[in-house]
PDB file of N, CA and C in Angstrom:
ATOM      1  N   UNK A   1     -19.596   8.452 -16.108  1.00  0.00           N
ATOM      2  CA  UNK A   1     -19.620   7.336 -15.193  1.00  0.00           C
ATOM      3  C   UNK A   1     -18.194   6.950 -14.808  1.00  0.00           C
ATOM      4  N   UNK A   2     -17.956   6.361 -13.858  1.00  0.00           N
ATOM      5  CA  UNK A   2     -16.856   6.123 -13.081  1.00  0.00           C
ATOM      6  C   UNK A   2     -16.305   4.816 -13.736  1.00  0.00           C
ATOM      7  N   UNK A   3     -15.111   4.589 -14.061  1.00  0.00           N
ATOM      8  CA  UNK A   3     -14.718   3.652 -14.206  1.00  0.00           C
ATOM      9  C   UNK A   3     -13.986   2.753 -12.423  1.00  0.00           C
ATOM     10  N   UNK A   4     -14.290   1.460 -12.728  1.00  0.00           N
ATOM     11  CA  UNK A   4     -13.884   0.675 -11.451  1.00  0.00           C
ATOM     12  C   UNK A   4     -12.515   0.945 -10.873  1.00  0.00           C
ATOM     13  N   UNK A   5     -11.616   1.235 -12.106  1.00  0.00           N
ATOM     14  CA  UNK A   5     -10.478   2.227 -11.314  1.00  0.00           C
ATOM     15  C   UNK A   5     -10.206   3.512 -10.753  1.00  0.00           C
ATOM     16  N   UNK A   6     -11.108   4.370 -10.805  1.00  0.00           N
ATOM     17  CA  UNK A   6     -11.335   5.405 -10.309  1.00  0.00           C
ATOM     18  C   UNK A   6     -12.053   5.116  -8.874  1.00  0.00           C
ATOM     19  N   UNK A   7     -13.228   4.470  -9.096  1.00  0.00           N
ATOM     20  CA  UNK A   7     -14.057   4.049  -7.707  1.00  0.00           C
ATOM     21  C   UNK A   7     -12.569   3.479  -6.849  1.00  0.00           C
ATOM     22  N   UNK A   8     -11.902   2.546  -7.492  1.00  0.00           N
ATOM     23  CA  UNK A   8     -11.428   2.199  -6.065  1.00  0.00           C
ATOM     24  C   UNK A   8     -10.199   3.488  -5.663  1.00  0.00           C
ATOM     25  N   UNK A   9     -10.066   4.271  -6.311  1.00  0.00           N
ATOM     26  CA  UNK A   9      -8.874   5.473  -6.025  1.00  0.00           C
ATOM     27  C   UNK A   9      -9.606   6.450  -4.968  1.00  0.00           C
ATOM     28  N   UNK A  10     -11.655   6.314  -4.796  1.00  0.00           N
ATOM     29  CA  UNK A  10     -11.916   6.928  -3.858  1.00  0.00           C
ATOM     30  C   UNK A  10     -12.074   6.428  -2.569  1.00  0.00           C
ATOM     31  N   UNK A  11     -11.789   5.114  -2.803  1.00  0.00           N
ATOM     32  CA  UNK A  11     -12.180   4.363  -1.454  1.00  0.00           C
ATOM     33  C   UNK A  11     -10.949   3.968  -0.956  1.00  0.00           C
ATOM     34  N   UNK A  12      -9.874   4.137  -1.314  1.00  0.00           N
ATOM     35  CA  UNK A  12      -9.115   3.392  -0.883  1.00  0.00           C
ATOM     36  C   UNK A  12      -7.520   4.638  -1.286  1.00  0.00           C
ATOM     37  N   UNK A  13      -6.324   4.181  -0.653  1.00  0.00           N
ATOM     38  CA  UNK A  13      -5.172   5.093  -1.083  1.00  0.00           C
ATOM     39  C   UNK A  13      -4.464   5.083  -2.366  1.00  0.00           C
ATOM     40  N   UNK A  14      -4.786   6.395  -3.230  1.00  0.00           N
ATOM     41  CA  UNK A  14      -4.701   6.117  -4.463  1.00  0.00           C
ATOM     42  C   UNK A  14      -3.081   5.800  -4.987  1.00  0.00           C
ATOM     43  N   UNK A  15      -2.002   5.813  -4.218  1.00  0.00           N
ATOM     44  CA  UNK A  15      -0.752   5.515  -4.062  1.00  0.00           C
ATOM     45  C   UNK A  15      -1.003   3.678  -4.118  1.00  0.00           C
ATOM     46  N   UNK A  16      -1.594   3.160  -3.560  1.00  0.00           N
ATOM     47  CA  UNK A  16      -2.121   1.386  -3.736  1.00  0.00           C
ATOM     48  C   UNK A  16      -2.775   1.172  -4.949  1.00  0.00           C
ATOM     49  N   UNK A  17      -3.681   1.954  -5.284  1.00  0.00           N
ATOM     50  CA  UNK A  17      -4.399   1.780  -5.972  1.00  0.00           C
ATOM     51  C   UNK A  17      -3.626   1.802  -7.455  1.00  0.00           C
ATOM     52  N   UNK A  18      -2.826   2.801  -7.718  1.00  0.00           N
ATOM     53  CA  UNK A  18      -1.890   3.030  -9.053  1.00  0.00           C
ATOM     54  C   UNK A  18      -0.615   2.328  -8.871  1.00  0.00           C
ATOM     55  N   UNK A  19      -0.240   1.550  -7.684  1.00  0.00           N
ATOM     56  CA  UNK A  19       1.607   0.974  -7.746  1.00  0.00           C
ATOM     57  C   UNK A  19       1.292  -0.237  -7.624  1.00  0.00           C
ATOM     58  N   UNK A  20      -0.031  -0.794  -7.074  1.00  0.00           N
ATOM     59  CA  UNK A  20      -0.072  -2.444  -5.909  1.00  0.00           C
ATOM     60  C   UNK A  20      -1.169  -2.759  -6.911  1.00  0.00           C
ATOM     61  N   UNK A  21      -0.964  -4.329  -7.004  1.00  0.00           N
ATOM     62  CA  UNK A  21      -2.074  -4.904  -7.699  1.00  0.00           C
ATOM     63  C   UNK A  21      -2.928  -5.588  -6.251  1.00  0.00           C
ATOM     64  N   UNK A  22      -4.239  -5.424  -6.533  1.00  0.00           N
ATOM     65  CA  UNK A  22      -4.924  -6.532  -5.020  1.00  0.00           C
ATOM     66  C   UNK A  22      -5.107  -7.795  -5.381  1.00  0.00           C
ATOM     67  N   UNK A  23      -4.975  -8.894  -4.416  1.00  0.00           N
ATOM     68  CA  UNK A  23      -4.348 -10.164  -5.074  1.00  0.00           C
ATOM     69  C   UNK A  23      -5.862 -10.869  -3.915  1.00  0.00           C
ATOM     70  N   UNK A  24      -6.150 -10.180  -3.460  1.00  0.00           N
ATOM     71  CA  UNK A  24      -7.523 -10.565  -3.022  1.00  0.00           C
ATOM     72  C   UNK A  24      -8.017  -9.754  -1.573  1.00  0.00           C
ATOM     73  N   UNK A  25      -9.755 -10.482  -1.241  1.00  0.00           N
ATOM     74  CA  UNK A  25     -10.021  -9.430  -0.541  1.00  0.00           C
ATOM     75  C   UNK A  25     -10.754 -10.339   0.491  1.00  0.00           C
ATOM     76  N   UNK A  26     -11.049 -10.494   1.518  1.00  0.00           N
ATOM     77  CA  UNK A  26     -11.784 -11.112   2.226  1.00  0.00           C
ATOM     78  C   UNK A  26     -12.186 -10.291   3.095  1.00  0.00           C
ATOM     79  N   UNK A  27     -13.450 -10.745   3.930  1.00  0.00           N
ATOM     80  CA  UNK A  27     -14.630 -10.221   5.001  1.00  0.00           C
ATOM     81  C   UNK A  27     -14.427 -11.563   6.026  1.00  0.00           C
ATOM     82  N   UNK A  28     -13.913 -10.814   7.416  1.00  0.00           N
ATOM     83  CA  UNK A  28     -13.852 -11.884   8.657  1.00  0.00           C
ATOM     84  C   UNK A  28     -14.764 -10.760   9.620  1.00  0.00           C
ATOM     85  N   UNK A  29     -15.972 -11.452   9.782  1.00  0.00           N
ATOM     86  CA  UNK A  29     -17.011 -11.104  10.732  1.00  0.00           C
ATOM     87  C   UNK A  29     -17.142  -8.857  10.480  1.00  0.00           C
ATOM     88  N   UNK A  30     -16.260  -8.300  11.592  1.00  0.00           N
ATOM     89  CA  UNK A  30     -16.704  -7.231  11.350  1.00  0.00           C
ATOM     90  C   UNK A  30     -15.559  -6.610  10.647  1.00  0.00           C
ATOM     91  N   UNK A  31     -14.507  -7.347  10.164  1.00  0.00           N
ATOM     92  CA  UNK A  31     -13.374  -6.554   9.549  1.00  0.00           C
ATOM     93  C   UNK A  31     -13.113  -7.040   7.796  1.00  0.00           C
ATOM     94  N   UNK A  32     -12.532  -5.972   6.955  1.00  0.00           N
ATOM     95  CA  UNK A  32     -12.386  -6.288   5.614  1.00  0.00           C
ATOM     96  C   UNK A  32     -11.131  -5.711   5.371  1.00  0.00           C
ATOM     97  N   UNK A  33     -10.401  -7.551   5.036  1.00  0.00           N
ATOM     98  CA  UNK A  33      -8.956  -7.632   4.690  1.00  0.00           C
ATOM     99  C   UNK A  33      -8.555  -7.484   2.961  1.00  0.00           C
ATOM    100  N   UNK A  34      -7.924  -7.036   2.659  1.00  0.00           N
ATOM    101  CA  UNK A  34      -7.738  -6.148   1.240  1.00  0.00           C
ATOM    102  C   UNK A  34      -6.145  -6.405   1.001  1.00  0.00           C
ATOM    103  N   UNK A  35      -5.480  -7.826   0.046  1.00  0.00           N
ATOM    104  CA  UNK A  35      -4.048  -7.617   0.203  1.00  0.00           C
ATOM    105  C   UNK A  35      -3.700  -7.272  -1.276  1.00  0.00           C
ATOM    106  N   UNK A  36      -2.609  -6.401  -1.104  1.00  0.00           N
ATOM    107  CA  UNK A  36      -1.699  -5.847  -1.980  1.00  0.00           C
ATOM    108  C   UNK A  36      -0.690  -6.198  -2.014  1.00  0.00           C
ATOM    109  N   UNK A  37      -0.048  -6.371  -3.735  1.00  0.00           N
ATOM    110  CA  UNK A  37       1.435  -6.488  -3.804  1.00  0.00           C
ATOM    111  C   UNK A  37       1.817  -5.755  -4.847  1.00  0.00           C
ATOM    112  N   UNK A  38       2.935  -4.978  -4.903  1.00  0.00           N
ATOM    113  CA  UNK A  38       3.708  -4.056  -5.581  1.00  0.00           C
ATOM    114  C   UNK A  38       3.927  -4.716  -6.585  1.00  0.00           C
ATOM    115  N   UNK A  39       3.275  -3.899  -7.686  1.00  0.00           N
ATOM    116  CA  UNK A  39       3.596  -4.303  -9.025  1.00  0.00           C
ATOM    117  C   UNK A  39       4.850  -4.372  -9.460  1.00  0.00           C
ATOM    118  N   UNK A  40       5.440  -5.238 -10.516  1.00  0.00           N
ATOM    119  CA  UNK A  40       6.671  -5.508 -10.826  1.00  0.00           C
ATOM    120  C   UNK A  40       7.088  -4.249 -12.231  1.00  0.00           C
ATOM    121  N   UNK A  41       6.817  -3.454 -11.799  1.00  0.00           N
ATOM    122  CA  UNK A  41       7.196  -1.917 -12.826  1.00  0.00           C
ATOM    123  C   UNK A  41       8.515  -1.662 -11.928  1.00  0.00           C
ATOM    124  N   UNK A  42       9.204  -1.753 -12.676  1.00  0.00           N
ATOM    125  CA  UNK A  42      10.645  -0.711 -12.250  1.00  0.00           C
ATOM    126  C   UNK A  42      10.624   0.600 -11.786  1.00  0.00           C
ATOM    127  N   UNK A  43      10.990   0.807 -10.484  1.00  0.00           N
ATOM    128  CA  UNK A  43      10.811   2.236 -10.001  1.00  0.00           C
ATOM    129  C   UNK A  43      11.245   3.407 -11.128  1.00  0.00           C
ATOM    130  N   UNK A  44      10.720   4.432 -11.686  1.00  0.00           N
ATOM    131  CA  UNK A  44      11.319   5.216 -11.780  1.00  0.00           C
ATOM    132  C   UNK A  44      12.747   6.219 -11.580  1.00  0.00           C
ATOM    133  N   UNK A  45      12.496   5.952 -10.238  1.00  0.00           N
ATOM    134  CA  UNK A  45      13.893   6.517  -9.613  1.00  0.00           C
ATOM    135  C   UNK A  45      15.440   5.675  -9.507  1.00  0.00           C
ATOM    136  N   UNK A  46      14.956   4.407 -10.437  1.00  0.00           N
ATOM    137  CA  UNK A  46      16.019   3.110 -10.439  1.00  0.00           C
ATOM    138  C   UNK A  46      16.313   3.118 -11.856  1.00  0.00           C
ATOM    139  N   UNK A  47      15.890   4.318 -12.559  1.00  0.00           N
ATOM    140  CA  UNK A  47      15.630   3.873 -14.200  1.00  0.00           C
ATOM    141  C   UNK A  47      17.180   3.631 -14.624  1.00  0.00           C
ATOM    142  N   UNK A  48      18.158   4.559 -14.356  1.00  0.00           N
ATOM    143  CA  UNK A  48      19.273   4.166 -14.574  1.00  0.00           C
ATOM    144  C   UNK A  48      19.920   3.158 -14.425  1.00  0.00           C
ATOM    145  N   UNK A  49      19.725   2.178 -13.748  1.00  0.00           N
ATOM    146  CA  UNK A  49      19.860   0.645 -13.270  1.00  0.00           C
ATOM    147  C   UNK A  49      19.174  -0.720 -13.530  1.00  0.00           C
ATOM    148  N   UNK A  50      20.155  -1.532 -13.678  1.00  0.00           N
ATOM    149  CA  UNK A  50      19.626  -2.983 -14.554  1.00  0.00           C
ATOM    150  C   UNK A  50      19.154  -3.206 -13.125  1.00  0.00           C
ATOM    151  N   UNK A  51      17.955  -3.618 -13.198  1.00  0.00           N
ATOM    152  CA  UNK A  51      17.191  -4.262 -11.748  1.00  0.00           C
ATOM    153  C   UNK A  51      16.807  -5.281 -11.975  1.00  0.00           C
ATOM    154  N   UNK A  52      16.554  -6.476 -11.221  1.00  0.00           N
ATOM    155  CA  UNK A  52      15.631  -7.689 -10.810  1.00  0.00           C
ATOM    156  C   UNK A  52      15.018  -7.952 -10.053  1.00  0.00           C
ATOM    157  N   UNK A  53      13.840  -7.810 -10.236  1.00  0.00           N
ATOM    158  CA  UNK A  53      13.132  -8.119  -8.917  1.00  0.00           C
ATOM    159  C   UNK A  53      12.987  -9.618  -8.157  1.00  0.00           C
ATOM    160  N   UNK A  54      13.460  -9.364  -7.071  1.00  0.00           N
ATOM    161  CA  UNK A  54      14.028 -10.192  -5.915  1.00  0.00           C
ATOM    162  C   UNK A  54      12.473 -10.934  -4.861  1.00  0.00           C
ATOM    163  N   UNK A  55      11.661 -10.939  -5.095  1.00  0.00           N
ATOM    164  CA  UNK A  55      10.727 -11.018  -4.251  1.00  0.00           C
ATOM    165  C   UNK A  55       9.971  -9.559  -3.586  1.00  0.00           C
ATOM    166  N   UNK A  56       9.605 -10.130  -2.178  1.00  0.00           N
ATOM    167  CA  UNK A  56       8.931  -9.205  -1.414  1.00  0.00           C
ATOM    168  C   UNK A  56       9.239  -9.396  -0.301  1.00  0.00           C
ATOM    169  N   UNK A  57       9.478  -8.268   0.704  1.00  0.00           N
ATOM    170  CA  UNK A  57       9.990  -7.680   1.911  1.00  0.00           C
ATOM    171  C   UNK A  57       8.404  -8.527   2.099  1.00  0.00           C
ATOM    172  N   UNK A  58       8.336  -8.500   3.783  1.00  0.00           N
ATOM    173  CA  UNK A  58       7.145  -9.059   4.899  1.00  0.00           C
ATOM    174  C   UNK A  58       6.445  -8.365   4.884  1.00  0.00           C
ATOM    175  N   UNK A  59       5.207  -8.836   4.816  1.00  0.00           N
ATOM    176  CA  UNK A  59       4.001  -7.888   4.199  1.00  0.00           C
ATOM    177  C   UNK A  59       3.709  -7.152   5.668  1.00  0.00           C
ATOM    178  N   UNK A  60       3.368  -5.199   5.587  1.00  0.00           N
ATOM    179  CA  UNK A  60       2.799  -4.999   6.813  1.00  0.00           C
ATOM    180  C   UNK A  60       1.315  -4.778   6.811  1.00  0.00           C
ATOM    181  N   UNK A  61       0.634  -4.415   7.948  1.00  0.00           N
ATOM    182  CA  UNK A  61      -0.749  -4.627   7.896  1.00  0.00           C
ATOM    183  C   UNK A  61      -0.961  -3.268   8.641  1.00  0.00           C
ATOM    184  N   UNK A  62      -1.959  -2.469   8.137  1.00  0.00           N
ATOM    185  CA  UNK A  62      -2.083  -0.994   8.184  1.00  0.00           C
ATOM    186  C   UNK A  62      -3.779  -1.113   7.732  1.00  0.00           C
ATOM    187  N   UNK A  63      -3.979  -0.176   9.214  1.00  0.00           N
ATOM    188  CA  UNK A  63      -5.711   0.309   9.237  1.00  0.00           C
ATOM    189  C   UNK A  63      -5.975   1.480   8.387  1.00  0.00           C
ATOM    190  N   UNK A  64      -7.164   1.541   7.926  1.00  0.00           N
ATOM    191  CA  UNK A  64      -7.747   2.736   7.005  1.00  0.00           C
ATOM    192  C   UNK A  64      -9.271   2.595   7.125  1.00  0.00           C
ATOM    193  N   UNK A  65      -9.237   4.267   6.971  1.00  0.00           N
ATOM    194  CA  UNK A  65     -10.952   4.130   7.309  1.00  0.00           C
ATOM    195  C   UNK A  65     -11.579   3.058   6.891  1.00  0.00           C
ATOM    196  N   UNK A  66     -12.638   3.007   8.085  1.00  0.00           N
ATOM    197  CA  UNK A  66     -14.036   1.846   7.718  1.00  0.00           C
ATOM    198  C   UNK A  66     -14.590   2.273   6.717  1.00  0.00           C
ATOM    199  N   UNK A  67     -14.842   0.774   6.390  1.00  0.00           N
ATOM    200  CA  UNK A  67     -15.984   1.017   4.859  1.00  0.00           C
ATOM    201  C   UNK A  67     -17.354   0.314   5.384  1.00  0.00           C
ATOM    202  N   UNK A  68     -18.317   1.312   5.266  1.00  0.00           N
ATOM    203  CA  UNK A  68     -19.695   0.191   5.574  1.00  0.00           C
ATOM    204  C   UNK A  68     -19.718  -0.383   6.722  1.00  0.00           C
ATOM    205  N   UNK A  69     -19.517   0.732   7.868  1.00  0.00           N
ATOM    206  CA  UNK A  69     -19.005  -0.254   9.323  1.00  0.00           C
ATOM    207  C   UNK A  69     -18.084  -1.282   9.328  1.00  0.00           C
ATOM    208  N   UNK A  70     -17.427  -2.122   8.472  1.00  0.00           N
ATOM    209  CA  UNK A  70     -16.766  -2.309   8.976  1.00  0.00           C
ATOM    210  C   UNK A  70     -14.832  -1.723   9.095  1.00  0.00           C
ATOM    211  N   UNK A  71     -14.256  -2.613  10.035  1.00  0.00           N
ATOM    212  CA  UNK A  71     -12.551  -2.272  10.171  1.00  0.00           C
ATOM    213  C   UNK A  71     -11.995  -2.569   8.698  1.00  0.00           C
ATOM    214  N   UNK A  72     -11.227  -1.859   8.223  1.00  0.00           N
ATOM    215  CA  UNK A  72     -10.565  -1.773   6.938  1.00  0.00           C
ATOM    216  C   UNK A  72      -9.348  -2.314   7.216  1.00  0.00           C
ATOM    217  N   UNK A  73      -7.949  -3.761   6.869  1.00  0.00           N
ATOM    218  CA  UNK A  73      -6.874  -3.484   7.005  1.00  0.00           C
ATOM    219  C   UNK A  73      -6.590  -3.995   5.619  1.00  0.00           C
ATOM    220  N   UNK A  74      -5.712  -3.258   5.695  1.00  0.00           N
ATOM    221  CA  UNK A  74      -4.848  -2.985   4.478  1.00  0.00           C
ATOM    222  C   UNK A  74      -3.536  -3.775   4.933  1.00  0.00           C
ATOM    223  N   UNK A  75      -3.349  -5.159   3.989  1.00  0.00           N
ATOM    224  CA  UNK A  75      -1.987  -6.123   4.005  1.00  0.00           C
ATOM    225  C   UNK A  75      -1.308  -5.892   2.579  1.00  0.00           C
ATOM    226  N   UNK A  76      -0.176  -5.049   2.924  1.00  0.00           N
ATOM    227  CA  UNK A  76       1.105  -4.710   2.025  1.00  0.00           C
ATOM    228  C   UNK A  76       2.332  -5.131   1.631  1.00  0.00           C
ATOM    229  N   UNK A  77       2.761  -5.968   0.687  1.00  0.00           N
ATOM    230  CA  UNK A  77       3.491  -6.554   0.434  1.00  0.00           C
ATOM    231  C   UNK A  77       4.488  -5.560  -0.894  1.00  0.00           C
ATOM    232  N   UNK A  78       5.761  -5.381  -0.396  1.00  0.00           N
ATOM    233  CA  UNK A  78       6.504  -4.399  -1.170  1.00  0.00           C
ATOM    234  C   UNK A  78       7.449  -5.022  -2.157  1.00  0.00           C
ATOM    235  N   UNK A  79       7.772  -4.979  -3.442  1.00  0.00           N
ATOM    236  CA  UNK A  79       9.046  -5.392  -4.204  1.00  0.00           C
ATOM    237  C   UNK A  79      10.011  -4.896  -3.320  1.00  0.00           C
ATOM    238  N   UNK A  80      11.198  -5.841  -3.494  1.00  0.00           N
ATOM    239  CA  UNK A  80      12.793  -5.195  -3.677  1.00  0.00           C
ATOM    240  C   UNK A  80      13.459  -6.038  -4.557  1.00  0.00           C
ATOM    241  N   UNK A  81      14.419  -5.377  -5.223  1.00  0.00           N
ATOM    242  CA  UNK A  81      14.862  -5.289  -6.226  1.00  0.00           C
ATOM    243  C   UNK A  81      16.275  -5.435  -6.170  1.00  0.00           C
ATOM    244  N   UNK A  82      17.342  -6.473  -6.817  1.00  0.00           N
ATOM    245  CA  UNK A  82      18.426  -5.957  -7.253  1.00  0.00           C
ATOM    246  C   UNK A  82      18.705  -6.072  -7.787  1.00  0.00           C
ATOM    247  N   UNK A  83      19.855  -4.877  -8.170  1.00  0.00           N
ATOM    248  CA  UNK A  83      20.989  -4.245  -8.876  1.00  0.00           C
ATOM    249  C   UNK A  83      21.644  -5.359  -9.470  1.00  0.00           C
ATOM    250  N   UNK A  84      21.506  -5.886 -10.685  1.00  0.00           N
ATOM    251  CA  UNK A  84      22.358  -7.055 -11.674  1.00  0.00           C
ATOM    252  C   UNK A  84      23.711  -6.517 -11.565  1.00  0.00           C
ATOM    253  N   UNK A  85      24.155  -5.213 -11.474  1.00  0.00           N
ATOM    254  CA  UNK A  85      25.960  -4.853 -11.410  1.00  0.00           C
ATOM    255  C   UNK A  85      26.233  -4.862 -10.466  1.00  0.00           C
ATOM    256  N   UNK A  86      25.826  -4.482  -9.179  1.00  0.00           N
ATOM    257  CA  UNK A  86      26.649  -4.366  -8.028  1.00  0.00           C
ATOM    258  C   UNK A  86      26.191  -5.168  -6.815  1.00  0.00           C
ATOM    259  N   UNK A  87      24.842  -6.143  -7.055  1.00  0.00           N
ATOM    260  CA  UNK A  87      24.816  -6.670  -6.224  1.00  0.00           C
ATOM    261  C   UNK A  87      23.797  -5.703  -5.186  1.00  0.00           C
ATOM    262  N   UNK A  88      23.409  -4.836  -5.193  1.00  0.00           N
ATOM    263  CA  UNK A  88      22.576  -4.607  -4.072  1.00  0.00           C
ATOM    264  C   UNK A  88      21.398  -4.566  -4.325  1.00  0.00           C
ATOM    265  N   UNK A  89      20.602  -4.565  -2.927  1.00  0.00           N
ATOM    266  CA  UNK A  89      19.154  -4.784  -2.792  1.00  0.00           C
ATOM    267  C   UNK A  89      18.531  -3.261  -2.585  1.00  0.00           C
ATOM    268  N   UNK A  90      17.528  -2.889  -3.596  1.00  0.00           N
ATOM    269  CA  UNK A  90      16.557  -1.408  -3.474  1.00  0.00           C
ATOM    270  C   UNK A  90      15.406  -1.838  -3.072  1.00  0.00           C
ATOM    271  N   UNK A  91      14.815  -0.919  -2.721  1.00  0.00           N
ATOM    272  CA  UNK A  91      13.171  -0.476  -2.577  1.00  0.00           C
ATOM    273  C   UNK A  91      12.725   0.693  -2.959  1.00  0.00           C
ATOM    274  N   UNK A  92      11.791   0.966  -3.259  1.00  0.00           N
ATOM    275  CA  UNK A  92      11.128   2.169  -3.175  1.00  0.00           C
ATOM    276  C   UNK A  92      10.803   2.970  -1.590  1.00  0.00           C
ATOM    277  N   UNK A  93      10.439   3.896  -1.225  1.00  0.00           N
ATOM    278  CA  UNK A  93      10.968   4.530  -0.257  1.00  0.00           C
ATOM    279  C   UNK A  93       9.049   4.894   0.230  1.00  0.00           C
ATOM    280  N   UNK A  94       8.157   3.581   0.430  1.00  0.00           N
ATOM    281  CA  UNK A  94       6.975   4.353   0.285  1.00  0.00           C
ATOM    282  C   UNK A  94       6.371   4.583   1.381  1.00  0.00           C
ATOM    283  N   UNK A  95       5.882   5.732   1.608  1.00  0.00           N
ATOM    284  CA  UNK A  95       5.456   6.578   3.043  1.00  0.00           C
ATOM    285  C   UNK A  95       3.814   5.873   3.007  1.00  0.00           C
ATOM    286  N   UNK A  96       3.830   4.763   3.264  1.00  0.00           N
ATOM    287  CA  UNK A  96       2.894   3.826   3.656  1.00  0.00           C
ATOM    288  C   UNK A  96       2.471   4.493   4.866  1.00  0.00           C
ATOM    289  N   UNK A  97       2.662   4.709   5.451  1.00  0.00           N
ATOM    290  CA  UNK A  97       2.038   5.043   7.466  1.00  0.00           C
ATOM    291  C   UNK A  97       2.293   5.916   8.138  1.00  0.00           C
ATOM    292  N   UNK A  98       1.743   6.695   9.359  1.00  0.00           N
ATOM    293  CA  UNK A  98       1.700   8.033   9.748  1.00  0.00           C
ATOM    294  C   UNK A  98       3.135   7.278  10.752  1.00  0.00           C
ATOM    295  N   UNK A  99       3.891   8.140  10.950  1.00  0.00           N
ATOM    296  CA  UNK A  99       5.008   7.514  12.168  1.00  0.00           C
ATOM    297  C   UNK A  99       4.140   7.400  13.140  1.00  0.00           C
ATOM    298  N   UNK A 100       4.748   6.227  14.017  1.00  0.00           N
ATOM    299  CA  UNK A 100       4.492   6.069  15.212  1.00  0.00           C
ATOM    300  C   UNK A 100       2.761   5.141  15.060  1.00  0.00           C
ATOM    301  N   UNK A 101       2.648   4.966  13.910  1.00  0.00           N
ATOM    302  CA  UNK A 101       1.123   4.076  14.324  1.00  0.00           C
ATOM    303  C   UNK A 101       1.309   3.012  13.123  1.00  0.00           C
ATOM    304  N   UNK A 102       0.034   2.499  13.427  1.00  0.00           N
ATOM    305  CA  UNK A 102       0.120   0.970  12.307  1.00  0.00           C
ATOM    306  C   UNK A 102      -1.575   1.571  10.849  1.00  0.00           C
ATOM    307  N   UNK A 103      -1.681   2.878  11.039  1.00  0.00           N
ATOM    308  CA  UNK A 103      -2.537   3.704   9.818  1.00  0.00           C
ATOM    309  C   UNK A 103      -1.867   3.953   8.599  1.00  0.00           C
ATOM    310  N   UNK A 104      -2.493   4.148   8.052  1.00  0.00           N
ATOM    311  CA  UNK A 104      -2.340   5.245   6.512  1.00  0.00           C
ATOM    312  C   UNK A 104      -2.269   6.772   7.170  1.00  0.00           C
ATOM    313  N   UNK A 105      -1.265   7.340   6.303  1.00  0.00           N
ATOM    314  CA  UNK A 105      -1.610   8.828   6.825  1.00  0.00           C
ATOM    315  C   UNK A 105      -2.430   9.357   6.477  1.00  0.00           C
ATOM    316  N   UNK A 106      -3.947   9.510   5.694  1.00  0.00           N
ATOM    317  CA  UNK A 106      -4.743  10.212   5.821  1.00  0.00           C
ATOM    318  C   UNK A 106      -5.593  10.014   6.974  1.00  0.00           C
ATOM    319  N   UNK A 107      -5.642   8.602   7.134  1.00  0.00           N
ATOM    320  CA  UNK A 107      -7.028   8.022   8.546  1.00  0.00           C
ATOM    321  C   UNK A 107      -6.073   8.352   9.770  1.00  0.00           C
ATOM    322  N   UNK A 108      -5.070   8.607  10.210  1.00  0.00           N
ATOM    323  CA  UNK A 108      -4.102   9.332  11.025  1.00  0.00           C
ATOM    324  C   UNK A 108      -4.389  10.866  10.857  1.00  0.00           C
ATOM    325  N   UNK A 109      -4.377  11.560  10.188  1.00  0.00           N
ATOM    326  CA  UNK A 109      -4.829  12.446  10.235  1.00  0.00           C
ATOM    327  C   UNK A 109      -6.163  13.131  10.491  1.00  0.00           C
ATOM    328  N   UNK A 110      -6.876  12.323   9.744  1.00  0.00           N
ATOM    329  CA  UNK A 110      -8.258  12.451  10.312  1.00  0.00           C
ATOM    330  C   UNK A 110      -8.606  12.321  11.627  1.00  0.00           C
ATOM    331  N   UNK A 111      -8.204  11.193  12.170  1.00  0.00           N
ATOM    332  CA  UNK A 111      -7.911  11.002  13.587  1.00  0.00           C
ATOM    333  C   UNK A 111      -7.743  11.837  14.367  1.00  0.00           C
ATOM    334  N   UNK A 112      -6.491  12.448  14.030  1.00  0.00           N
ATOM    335  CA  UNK A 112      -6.094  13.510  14.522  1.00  0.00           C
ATOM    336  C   UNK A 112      -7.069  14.839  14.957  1.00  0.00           C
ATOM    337  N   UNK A 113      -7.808  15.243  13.624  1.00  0.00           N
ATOM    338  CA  UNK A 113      -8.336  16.188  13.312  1.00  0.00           C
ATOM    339  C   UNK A 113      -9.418  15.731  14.318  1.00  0.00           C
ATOM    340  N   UNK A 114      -9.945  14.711  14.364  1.00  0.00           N
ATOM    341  CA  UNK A 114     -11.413  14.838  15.207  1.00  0.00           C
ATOM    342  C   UNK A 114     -11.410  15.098  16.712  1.00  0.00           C
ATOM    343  N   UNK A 115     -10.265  14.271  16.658  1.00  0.00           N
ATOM    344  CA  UNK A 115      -9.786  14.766  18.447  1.00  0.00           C
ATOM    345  C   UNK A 115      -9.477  15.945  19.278  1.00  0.00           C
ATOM    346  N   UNK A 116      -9.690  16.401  18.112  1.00  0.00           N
ATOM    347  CA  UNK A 116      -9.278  18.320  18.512  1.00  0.00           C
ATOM    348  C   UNK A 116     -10.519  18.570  18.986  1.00  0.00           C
ATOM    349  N   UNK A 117     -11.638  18.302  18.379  1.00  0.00           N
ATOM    350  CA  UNK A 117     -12.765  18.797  18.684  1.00  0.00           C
ATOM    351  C   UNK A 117     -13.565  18.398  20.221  1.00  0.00           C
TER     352      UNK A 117
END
């Protein structure tokens, strides 16, 4: 049997699902809003560095497949972080969206893919 963290790794981008905690979810008529915020885990790629996390960059808002008829958006809210020695501000570098659109890159792709046909 599936555990509830697995279910949501199929419904949803499992990159959110393992970095972003969901801080809630609401249903407005035919659309379902789903917000995320980046867990306060220290990037990996920062391990060498005393970090603090500084807040959150402006949350963006990114479509992903419908669930159950309805519009899916996905509201993303990212850590940044700084550097206690030198004063600067990091992020993680996360390929949230297909260029050029306001999707996830798989429902961009899919997209893609159907239009061929």
């Amino acid at each position: 049997m599936l555990s509830d963290h697995e279910l949501l790794k199929l419904l949803l981008p499992e990159f959110l699902v393992e970095h972003f905690d969901i801080t809630k979810a609401e249903q407005h008529d035919a659309e379902l809003h789903i917000y995320f915020e980046e867990k306060s885990s220290i990037p990996c790629e920062f391990n060498e560095r005393l970090l603090e996390s500084k807040g959150f960059l402006p949350e963006i808002i990114v479509d992903d497949y419908p669930l159950r008829g309805k519009i899916v958006k996905l509201h993303v809210k990212r850590r940044r972080w700084t550097d206690k020695s030198s004063g600067e501000i990091l992020q993680r570098d996360w390929q949230l969206i297909s260029k050029g659109t306001r999707m996830t890159k798989d429902f961009a792709g899919f997209l893609k893919k159907i239009s061929r046909y």
